[in-house]
Protein backbone atom coordinates (compact mmCIF):
# COMPACT_ATOMS: atom_id res chain seq x y z
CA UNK A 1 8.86 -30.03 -17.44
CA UNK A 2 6.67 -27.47 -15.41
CA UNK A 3 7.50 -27.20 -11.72
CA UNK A 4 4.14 -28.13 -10.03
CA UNK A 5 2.65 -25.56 -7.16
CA UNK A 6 2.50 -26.65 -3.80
CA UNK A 7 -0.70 -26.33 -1.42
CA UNK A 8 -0.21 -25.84 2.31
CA UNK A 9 -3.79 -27.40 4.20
CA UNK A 10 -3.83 -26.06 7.26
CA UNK A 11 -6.84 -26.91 9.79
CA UNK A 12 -7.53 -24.53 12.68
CA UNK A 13 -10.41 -22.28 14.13
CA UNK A 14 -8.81 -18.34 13.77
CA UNK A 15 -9.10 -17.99 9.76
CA UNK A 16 -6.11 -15.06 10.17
CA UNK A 17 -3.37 -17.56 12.13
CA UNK A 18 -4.74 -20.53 9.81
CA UNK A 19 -4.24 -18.13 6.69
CA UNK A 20 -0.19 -16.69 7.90
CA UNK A 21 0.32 -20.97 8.85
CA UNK A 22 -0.51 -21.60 5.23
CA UNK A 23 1.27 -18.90 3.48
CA UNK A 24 4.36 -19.24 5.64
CA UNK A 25 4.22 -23.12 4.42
CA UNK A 26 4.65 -21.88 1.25
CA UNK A 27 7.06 -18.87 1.57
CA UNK A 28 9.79 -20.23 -0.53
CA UNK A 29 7.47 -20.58 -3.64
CA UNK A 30 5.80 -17.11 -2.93
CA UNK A 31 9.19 -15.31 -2.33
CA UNK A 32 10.22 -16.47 -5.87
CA UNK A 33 7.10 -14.47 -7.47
CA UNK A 34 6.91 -11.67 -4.94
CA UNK A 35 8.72 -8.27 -5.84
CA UNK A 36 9.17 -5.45 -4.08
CA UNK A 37 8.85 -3.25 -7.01
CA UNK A 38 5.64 -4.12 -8.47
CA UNK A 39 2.19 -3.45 -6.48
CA UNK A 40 0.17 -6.27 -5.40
CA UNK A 41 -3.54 -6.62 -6.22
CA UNK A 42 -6.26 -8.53 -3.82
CA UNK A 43 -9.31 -9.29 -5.49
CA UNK A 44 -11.37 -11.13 -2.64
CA UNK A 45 -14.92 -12.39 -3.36
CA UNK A 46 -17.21 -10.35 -1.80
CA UNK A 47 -19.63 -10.03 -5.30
CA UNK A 48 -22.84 -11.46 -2.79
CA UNK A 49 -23.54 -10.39 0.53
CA UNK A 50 -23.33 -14.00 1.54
CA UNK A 51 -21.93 -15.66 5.05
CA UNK A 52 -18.17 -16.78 4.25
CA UNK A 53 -19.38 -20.12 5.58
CA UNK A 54 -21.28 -20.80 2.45
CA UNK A 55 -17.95 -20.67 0.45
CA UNK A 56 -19.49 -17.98 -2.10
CA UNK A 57 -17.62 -14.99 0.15
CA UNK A 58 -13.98 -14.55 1.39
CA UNK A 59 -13.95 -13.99 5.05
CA UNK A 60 -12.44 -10.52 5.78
CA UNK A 61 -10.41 -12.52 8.47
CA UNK A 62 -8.41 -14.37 5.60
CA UNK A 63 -7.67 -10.92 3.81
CA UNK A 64 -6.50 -9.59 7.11
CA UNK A 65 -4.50 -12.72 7.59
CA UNK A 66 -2.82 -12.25 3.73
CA UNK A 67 -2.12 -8.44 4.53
CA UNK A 68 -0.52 -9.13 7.63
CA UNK A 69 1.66 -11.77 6.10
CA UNK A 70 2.47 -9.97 3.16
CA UNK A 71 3.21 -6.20 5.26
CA UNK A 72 5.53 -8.62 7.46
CA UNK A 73 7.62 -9.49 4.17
CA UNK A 74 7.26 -6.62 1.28
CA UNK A 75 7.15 -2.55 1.20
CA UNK A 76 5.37 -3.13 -1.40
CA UNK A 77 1.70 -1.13 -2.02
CA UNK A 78 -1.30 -3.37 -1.85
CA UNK A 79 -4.39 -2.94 -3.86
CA UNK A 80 -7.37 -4.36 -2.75
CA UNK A 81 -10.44 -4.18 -5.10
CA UNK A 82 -14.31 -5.39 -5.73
CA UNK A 83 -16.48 -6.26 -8.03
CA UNK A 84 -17.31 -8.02 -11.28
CA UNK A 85 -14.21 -9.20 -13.25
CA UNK A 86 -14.70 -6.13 -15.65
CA UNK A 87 -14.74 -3.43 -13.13
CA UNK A 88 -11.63 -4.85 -11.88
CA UNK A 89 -9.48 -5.55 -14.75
CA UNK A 90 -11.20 -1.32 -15.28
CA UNK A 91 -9.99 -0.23 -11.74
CA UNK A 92 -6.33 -2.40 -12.26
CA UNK A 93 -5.94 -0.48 -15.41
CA UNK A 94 -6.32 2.78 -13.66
CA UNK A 95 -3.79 1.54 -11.27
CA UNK A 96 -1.33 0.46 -13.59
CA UNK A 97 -1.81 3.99 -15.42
């Protein structure tokens, strides 16, 4: 049988302590898929210039939260790309290349 994922909820006001709380919940499960020789790739929504309170956009303050939780734990290089699904399965090809 498939181990299931676990989901941290955290409530708070500052999206970048909220978004480390809820990753650090989780560490175990992310440490067990993280690797410090393969590059990581962020793909935030940002496709619409929308408010992230409408739910359509990621709030830059959660990527800055994920970056500083993931530079805190892994040298590894971060990518972080935009766009359409195509032009960034394109731009992750020319990454992996």
């Amino acid at each position: 049988m498939d181990k299931l994922s676990r989901v941290a909820i955290i409530k708070g006001l500052d999206p970048i302590e909220t978004t480390v709380k809820a990753l650090s919940a989780v560490k175990s499960d992310l440490d067990a898929v993280l690797s410090s020789e393969k590059p990581i790739l962020i793909k935030p929504n940002y496709i619409t210039a929308q408010h992230p309170s409408t739910g359509v956009t990621t709030d830059a303050r959660v990527v800055e939260g994920l970056l500083s939780f993931l530079k805190s734990r892994t040298k590894t290089i971060f990518s972080l790309v935009k766009g359409a699904v195509g032009q960034t399965l394109l731009r992750l090809s020319v990454l992996q290349e």
